[in-house]
Protein backbone atom coordinates (compact mmCIF):
# COMPACT_ATOMS: atom_id res chain seq x y z
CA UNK A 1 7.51 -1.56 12.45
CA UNK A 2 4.58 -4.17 12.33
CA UNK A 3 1.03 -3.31 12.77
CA UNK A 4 0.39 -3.88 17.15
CA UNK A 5 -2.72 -1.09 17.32
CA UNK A 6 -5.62 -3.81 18.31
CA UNK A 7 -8.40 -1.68 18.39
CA UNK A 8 -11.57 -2.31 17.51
CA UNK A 9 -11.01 -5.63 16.27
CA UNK A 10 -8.02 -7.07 17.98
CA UNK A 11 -5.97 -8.80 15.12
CA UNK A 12 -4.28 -5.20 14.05
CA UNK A 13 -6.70 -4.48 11.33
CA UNK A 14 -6.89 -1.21 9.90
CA UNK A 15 -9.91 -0.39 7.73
CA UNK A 16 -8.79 1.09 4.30
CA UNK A 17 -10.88 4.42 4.89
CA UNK A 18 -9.33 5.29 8.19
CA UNK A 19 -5.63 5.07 6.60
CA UNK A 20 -5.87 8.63 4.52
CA UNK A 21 -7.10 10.63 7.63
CA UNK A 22 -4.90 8.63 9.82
CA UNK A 23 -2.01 9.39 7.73
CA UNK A 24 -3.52 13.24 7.71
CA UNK A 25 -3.77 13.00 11.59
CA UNK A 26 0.13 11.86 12.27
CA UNK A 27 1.44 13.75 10.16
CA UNK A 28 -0.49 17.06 11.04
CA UNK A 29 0.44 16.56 14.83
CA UNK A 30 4.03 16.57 13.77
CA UNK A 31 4.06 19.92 12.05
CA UNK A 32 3.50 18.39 8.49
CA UNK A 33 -0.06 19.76 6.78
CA UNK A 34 1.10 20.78 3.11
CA UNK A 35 -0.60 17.88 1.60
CA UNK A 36 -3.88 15.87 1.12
CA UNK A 37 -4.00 11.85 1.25
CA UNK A 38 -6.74 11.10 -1.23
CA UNK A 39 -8.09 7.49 -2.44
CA UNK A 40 -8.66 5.91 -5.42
CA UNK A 41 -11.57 3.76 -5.40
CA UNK A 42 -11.21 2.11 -8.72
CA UNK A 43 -9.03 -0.44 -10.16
CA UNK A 44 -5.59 1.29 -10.26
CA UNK A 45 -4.43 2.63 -13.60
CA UNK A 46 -0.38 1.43 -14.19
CA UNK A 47 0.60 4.71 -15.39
CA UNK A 48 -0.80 6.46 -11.98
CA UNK A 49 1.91 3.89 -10.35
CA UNK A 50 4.63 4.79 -12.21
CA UNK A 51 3.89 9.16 -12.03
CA UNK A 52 3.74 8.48 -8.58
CA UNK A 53 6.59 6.69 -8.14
CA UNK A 54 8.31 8.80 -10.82
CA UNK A 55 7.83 12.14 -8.71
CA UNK A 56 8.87 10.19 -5.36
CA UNK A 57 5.53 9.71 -3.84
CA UNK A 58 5.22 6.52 -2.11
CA UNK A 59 1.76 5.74 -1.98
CA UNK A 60 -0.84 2.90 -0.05
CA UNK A 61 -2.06 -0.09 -1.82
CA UNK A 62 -4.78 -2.12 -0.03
CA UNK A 63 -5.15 -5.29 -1.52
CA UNK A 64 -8.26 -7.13 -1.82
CA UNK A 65 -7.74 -10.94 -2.49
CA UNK A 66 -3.93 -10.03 -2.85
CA UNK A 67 -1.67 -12.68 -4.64
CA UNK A 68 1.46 -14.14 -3.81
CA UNK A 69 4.33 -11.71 -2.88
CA UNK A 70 7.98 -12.39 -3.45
CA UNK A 71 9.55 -14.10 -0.64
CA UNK A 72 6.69 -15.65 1.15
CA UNK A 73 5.63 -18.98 0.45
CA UNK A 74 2.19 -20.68 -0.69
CA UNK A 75 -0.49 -20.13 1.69
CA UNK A 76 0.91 -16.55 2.77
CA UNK A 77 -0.66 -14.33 -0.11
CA UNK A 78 -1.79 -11.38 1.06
CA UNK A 79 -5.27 -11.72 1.24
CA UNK A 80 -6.86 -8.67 2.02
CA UNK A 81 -3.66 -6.32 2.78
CA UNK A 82 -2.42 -2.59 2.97
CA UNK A 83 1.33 -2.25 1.77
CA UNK A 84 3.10 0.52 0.66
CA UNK A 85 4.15 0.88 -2.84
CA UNK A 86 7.86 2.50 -3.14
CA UNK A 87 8.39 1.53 -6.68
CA UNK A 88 8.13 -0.76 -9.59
CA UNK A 89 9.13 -2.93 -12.69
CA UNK A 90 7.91 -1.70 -16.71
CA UNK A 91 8.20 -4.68 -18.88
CA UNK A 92 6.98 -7.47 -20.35
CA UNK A 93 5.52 -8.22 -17.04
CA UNK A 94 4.47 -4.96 -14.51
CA UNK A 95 5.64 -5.36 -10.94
CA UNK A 96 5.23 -3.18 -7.96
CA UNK A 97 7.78 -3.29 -5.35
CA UNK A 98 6.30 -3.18 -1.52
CA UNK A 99 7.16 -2.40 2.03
CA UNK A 100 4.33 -4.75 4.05
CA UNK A 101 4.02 -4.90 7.63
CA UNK A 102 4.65 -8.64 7.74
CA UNK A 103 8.73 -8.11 7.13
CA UNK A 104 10.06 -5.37 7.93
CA UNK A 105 13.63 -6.73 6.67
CA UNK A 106 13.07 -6.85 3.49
CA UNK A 107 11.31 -5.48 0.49
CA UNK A 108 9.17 -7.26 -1.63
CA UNK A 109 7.39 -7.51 -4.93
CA UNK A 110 4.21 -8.56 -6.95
CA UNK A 111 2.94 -8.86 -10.10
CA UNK A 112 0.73 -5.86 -11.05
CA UNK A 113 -2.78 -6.66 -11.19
CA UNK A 114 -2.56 -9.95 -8.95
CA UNK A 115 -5.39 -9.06 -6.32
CA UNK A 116 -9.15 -9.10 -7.14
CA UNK A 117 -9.59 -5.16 -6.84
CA UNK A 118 -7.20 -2.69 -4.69
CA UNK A 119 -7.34 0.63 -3.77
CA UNK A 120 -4.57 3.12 -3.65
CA UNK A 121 -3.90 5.99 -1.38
CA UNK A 122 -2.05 9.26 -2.53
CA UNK A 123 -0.16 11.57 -0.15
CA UNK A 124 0.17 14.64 -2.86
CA UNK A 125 1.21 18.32 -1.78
């Protein structure tokens, strides 16, 4: 599923503030309301990605200046970019692996730390 909702702005952009209540909104009309989705405005601490990840949270990363992904090619970085984090890499080099709206065959991967500043969304109970 790609991003097609065009409004206000009519390219599919979603602001990152209206993701967490949006999130809150969907799920709520479905019968699901035993959680909060909560935002971290600073940079985002590694160990926060791996306890969430750890206790099977998949969370929202929205990229500002995002780097290069694995997969696309030069010249399709992400840029300014919400994905969703679903796991990631510990070693010599930290890596987060993504589910983006731009494929939604495949998964993909970047280094941790390659975007200017991001901020990550938390669906907690």
């Amino acid at each position: 599923m790609g991003t097609s909702y065009k409004w206000p702005f009519g390219d599919g952009t979603t602001w990152p503030w209206n993701i967490g209540p949006g999130i809150e909104t969907v799920c709520n009309n479905h019968g699901y309301s035993n959680f909060d989705a909560s935002y971290v405005w600073y940079s985002i601490p590694w160990n926060d990605v791996k306890n969430e990840v750890n206790a099977n949270r998949p969370f929202v990363i929205c990229m500002l200046y995002g780097g290069l992904g694995s997969g696309y090619q030069p010249g399709q970085e992400y840029g300014n970019h919400c994905v969703t984090c679903i796991g990631y890499s510990d070693g010599s080099q930290d890596y987060v692996f993504l589910h983006d709206t731009w494929d939604t065959e495949n998964h993909h991967y970047i280094a941790f730390g390659s975007w200017w500043e991001a901020t990550a969304i938390w669906v907690r109970p």
